[in-house]
Protein backbone atom coordinates (compact mmCIF):
# COMPACT_ATOMS: atom_id res chain seq x y z
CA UNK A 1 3.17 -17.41 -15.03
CA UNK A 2 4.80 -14.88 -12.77
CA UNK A 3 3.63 -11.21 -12.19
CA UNK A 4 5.89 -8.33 -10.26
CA UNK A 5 3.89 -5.74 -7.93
CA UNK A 6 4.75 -2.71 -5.90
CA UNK A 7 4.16 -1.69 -2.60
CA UNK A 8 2.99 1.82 -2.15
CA UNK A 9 2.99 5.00 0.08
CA UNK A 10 0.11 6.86 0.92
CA UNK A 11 1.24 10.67 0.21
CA UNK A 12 -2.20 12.18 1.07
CA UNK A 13 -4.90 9.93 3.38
CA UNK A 14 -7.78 12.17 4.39
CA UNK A 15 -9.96 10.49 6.33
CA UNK A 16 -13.81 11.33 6.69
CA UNK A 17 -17.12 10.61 8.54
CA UNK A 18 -17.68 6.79 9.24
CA UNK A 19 -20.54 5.53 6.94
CA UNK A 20 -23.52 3.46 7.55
CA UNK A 21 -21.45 0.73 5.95
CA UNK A 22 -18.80 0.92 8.44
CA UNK A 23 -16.30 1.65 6.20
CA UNK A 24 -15.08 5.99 5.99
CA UNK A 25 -15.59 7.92 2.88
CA UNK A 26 -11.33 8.68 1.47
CA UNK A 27 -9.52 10.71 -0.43
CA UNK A 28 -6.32 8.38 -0.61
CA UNK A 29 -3.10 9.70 -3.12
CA UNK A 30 -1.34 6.09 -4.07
CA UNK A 31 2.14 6.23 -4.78
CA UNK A 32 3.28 2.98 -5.80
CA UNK A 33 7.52 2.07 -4.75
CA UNK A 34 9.99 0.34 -6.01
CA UNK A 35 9.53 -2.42 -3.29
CA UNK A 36 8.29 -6.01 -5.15
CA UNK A 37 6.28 -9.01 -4.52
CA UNK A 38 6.23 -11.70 -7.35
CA UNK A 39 3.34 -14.50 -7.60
CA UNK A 40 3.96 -17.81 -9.67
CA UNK A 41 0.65 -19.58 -11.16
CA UNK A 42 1.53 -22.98 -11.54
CA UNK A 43 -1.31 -25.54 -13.42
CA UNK A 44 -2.72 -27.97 -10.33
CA UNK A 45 -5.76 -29.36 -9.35
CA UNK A 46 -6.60 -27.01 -6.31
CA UNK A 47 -5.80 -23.98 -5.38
CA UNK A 48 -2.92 -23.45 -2.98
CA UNK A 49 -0.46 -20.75 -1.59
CA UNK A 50 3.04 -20.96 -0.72
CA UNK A 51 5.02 -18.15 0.62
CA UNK A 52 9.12 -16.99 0.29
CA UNK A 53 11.04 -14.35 1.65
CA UNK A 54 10.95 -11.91 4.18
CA UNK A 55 8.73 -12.34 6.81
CA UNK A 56 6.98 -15.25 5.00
CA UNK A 57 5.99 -17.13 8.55
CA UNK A 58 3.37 -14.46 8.95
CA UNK A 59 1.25 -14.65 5.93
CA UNK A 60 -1.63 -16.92 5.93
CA UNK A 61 -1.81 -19.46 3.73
CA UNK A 62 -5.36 -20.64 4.23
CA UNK A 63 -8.77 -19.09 3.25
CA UNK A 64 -7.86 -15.52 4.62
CA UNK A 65 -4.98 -15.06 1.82
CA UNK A 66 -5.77 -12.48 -0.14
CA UNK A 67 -4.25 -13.99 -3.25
CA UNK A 68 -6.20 -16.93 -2.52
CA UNK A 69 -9.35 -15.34 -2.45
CA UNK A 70 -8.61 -13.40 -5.56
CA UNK A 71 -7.97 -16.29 -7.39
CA UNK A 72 -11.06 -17.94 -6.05
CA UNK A 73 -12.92 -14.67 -7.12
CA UNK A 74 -11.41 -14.66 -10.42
CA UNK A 75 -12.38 -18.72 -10.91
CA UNK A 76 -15.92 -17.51 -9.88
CA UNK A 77 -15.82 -15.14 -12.57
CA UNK A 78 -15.08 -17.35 -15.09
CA UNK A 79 -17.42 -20.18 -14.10
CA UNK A 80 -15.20 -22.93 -14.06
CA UNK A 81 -13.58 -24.41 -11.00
CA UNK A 82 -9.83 -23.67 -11.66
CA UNK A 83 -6.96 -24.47 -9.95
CA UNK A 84 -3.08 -23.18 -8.93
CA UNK A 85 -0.06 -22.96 -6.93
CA UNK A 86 0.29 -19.87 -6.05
CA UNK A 87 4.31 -19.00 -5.22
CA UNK A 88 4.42 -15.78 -3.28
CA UNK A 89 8.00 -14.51 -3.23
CA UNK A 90 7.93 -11.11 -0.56
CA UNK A 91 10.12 -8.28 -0.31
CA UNK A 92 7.10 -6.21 0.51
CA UNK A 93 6.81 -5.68 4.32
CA UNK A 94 4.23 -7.82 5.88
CA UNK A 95 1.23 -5.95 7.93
CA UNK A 96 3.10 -2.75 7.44
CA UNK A 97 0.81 -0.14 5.62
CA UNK A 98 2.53 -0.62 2.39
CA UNK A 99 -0.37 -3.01 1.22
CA UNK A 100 1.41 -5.88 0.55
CA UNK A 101 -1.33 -8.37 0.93
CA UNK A 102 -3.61 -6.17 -1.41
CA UNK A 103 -0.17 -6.58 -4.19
CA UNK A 104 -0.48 -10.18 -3.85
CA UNK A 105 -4.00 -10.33 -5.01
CA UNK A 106 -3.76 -8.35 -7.31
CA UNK A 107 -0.54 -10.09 -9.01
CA UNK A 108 -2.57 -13.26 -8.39
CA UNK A 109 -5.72 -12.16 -10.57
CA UNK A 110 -3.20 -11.43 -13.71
CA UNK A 111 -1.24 -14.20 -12.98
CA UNK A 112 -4.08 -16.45 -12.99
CA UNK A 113 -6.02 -14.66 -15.75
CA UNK A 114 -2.63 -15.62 -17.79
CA UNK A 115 -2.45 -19.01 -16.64
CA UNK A 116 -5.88 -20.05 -17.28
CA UNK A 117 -6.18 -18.63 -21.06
CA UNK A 118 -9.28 -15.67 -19.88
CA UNK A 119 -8.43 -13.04 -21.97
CA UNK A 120 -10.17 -10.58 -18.77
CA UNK A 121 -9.51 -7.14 -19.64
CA UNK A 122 -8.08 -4.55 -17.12
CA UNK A 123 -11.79 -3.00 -16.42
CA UNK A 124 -13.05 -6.75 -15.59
CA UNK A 125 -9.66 -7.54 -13.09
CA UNK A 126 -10.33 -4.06 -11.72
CA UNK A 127 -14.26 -4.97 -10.85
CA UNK A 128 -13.03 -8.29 -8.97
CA UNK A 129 -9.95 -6.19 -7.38
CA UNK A 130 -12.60 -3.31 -5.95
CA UNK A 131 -14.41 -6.24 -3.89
CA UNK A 132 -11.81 -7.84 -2.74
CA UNK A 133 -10.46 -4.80 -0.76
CA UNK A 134 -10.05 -0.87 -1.28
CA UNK A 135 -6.04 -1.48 -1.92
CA UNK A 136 -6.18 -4.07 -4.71
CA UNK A 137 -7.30 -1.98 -7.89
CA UNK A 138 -4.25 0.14 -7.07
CA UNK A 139 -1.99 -2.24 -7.13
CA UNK A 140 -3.18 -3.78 -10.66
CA UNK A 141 -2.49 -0.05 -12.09
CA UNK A 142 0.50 1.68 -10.09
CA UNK A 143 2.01 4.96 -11.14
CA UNK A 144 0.03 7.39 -8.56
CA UNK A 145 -3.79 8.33 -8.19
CA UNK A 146 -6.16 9.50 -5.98
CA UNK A 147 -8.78 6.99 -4.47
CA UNK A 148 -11.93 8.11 -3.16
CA UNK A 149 -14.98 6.54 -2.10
CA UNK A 150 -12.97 3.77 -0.32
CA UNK A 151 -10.20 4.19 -2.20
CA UNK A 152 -11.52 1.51 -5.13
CA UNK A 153 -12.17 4.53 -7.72
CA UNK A 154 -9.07 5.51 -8.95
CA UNK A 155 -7.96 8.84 -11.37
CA UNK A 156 -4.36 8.51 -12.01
CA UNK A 157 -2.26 11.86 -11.30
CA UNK A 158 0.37 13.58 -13.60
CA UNK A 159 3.90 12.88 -11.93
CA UNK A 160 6.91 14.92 -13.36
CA UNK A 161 10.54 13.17 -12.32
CA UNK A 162 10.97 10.40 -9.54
CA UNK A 163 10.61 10.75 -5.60
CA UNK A 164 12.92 8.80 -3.43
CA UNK A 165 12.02 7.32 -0.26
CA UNK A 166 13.19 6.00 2.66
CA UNK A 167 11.29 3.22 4.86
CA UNK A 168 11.63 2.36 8.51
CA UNK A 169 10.17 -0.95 9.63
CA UNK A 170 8.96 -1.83 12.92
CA UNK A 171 8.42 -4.80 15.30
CA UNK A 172 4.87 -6.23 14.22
CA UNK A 173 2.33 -5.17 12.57
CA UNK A 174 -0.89 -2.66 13.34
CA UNK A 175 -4.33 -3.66 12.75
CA UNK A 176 -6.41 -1.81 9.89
CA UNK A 177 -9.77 -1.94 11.89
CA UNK A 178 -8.11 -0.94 15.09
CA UNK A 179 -6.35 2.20 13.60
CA UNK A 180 -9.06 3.45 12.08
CA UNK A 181 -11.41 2.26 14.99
CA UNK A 182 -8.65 4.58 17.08
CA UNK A 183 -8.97 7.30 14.92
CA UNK A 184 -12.62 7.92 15.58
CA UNK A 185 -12.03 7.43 18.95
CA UNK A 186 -9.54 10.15 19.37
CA UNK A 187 -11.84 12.59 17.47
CA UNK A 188 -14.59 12.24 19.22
CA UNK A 189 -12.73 12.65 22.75
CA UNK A 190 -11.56 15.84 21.07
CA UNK A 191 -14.94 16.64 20.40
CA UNK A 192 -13.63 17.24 16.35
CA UNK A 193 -16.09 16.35 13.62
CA UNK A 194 -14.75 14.85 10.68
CA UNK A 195 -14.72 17.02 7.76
CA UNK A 196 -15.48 15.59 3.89
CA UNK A 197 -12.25 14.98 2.53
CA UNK A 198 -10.44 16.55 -0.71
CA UNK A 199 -7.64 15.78 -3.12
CA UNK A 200 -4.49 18.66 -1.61
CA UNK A 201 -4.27 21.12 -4.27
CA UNK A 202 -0.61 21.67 -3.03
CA UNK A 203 0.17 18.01 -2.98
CA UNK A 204 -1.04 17.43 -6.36
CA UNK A 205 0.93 20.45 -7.92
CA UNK A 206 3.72 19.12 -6.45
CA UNK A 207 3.65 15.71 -7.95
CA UNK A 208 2.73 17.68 -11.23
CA UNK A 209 6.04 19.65 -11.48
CA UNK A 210 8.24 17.27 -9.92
CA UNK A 211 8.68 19.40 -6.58
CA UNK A 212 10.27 16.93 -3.55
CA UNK A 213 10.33 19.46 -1.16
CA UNK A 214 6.82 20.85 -2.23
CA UNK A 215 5.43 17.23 -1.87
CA UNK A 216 7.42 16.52 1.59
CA UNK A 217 5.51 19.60 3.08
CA UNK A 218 1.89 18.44 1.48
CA UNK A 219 2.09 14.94 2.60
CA UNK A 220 -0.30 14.01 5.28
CA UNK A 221 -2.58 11.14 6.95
CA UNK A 222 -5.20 11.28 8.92
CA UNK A 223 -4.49 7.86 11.11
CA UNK A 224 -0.90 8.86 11.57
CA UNK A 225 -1.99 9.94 15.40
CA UNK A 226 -4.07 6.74 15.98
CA UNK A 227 -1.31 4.48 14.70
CA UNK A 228 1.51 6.79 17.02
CA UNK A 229 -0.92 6.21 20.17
CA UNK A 230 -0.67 2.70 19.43
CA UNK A 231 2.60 2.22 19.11
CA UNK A 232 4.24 5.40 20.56
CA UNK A 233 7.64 4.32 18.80
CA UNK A 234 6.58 5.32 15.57
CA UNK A 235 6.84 8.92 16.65
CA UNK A 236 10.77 8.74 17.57
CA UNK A 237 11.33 6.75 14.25
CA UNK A 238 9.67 9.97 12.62
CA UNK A 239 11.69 12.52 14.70
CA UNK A 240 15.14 10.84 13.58
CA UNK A 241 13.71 11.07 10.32
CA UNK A 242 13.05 14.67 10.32
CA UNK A 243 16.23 15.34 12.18
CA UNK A 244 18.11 13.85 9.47
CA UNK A 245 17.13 16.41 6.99
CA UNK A 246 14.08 14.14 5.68
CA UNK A 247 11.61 16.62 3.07
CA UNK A 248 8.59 14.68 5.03
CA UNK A 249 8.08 12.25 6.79
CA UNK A 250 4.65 9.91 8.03
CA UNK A 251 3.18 6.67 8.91
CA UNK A 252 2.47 4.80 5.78
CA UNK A 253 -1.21 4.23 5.42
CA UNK A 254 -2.51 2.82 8.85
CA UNK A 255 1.48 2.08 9.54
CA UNK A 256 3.44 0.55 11.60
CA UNK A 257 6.05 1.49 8.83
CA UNK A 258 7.17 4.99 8.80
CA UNK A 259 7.91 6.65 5.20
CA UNK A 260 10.37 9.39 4.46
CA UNK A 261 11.15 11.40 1.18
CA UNK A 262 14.85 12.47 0.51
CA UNK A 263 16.19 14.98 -1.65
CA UNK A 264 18.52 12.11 -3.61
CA UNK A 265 19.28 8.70 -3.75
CA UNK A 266 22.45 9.63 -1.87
CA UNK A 267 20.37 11.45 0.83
CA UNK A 268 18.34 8.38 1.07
CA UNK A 269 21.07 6.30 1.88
CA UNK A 270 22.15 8.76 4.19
CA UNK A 271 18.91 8.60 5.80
CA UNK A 272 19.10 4.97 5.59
CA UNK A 273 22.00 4.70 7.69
CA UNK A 274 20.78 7.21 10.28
CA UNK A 275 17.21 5.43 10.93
CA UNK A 276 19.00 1.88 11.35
CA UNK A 277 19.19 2.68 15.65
CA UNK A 278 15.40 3.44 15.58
CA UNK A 279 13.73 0.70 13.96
CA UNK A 280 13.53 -2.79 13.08
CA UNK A 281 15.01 -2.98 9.20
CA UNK A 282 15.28 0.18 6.58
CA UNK A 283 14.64 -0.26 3.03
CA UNK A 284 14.75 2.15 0.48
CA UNK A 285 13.20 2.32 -3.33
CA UNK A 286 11.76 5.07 -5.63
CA UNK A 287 8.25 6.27 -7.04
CA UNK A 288 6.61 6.24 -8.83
CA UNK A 289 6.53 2.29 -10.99
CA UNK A 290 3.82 0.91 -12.89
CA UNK A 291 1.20 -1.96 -11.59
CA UNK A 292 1.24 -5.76 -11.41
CA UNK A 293 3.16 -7.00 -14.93
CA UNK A 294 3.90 -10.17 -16.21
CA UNK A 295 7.64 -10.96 -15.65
């Protein structure tokens, strides 16, 4: 049983006070891209993970796979203690803010559900998704929504047309924790109190009518300067971008990879071209798609 899932983009990550939890109340827009992961479920006795592709050395493939756990999760569910081979194919880019590990799992719970004969409907894969991290339920549904809470509860958006985007990918990855542990770090040295966050008004009409340059000036997150002060390079990459005649341009969730909009597919492989002397790779792909499907 194989399942195909986007990456996304983060066109709108407003990030607020820390909780008691530890975790930061969001207001997170998902835009999920036309960049794919597939997961085979084969029948075995145990559950394992293999991985293919690009950057495949850097997944784990032990008890901190995500895809793992979700299956694990989803055998929980059921009662019964399943097994699979999981095949991870990636195209995704690893530990680069397009949520690529979060894809996985999520292909992995509908693969598995498939493979095992559950019959779960979306609402139940959604429940196991929300616990297994804030970027999974996303990634079952695609299209674009807003997130809030930590980005589990999702209300899809009206999107008129399709965006076009460029990405630029850099050396390594960043980590989650430390981004947003850098985030509230540079606030409070700024002496800047976080405010509750809200869905853009602009950034929402502009998705609604199918405005690119509308949405390049909404888009904004609220790591982007942690992530830049931890890798400075990002902030060239983004400069290029802009230079380059990019609509808008920003770290992709809590980066390292840097995401810019273009007026066409031929501007984004304009784009493309010019951003190859500031980063690792470039890859480019279109929003928004639909969730994890069966293939």
């Amino acid at each position: 049983m194989t399942v195909r899932v986007p990456g996304k983009v983060n066109l709108q990550l407003s990030v607020g006070p820390l909780r008691d939890d530890g975790y930061h109340d969001l207001v997170n827009v998902f835009h999920a891209v036309s960049l794919f992961d597939e997961v085979t479920a084969v029948e075995a006795a145990t559950l394992t993970v293999r991985v293919e592709g690009d950057s495949a050395g850097l997944v784990p493939l032990d008890g901190d796979n995500l895809a793992i756990r979700a299956a694990r999760a989803l055998a929980a569910r059921a009662g019964r203690p399943y097994g699979a081979e999981l095949v991870i194919r990636k195209s995704i880019p690893v530990a680069g803010g397009m949520a690529g590990g979060s894809a996985d799992a999520a292909a992995a719970l509908v693969a598995c559900d498939r493979l095992w004969g559950l019959g779960l409907t979306q609402r139940d894969l959604l429940d196991i998704a929300a616990d297994l991290g804030s970027d999974v339920p996303f990634a079952l549904l695609g299209g674009t929504a807003v997130g809030t809470g930590r980005g589990e509860m999702l209300t899809p958006l009206p999107v008129r047309g399709t965006f076009f985007w460029v990405f630029a990918l850099a050396d390594g990855g960043l980590s989650t924790p430390q981004v947003y542990g850098e985030c509230d770090r540079l606030r409070e040295a700024a002496g800047e109190r976080a405010c509750w966050p809200a869905l853009s008004d602009q950034l929402a009409a502009a998705l609604r009518d199918g405005d690119a340059p509308g949405l390049g000036k909404s888009l904004v997150n609220d790591l982007q300067p942690a992530a830049i002060m931890l890798r400075r390079s990002l902030a060239r990459t983004l400069q290029v971008g802009r230079d380059r005649g990019a609509l808008g341009a920003l770290v992709s969730g809590s980066g390292p990879t840097c995401a810019f909009l273009a007026e066409s597919a031929e501007h984004a492989l304009d784009l493309s071209v010019a951003l190859k002397s500031a980063c690792r790779a470039v890859v480019s792909g279109y929003g928004p798609v639909p969730g994890a499907v069966v293939v």
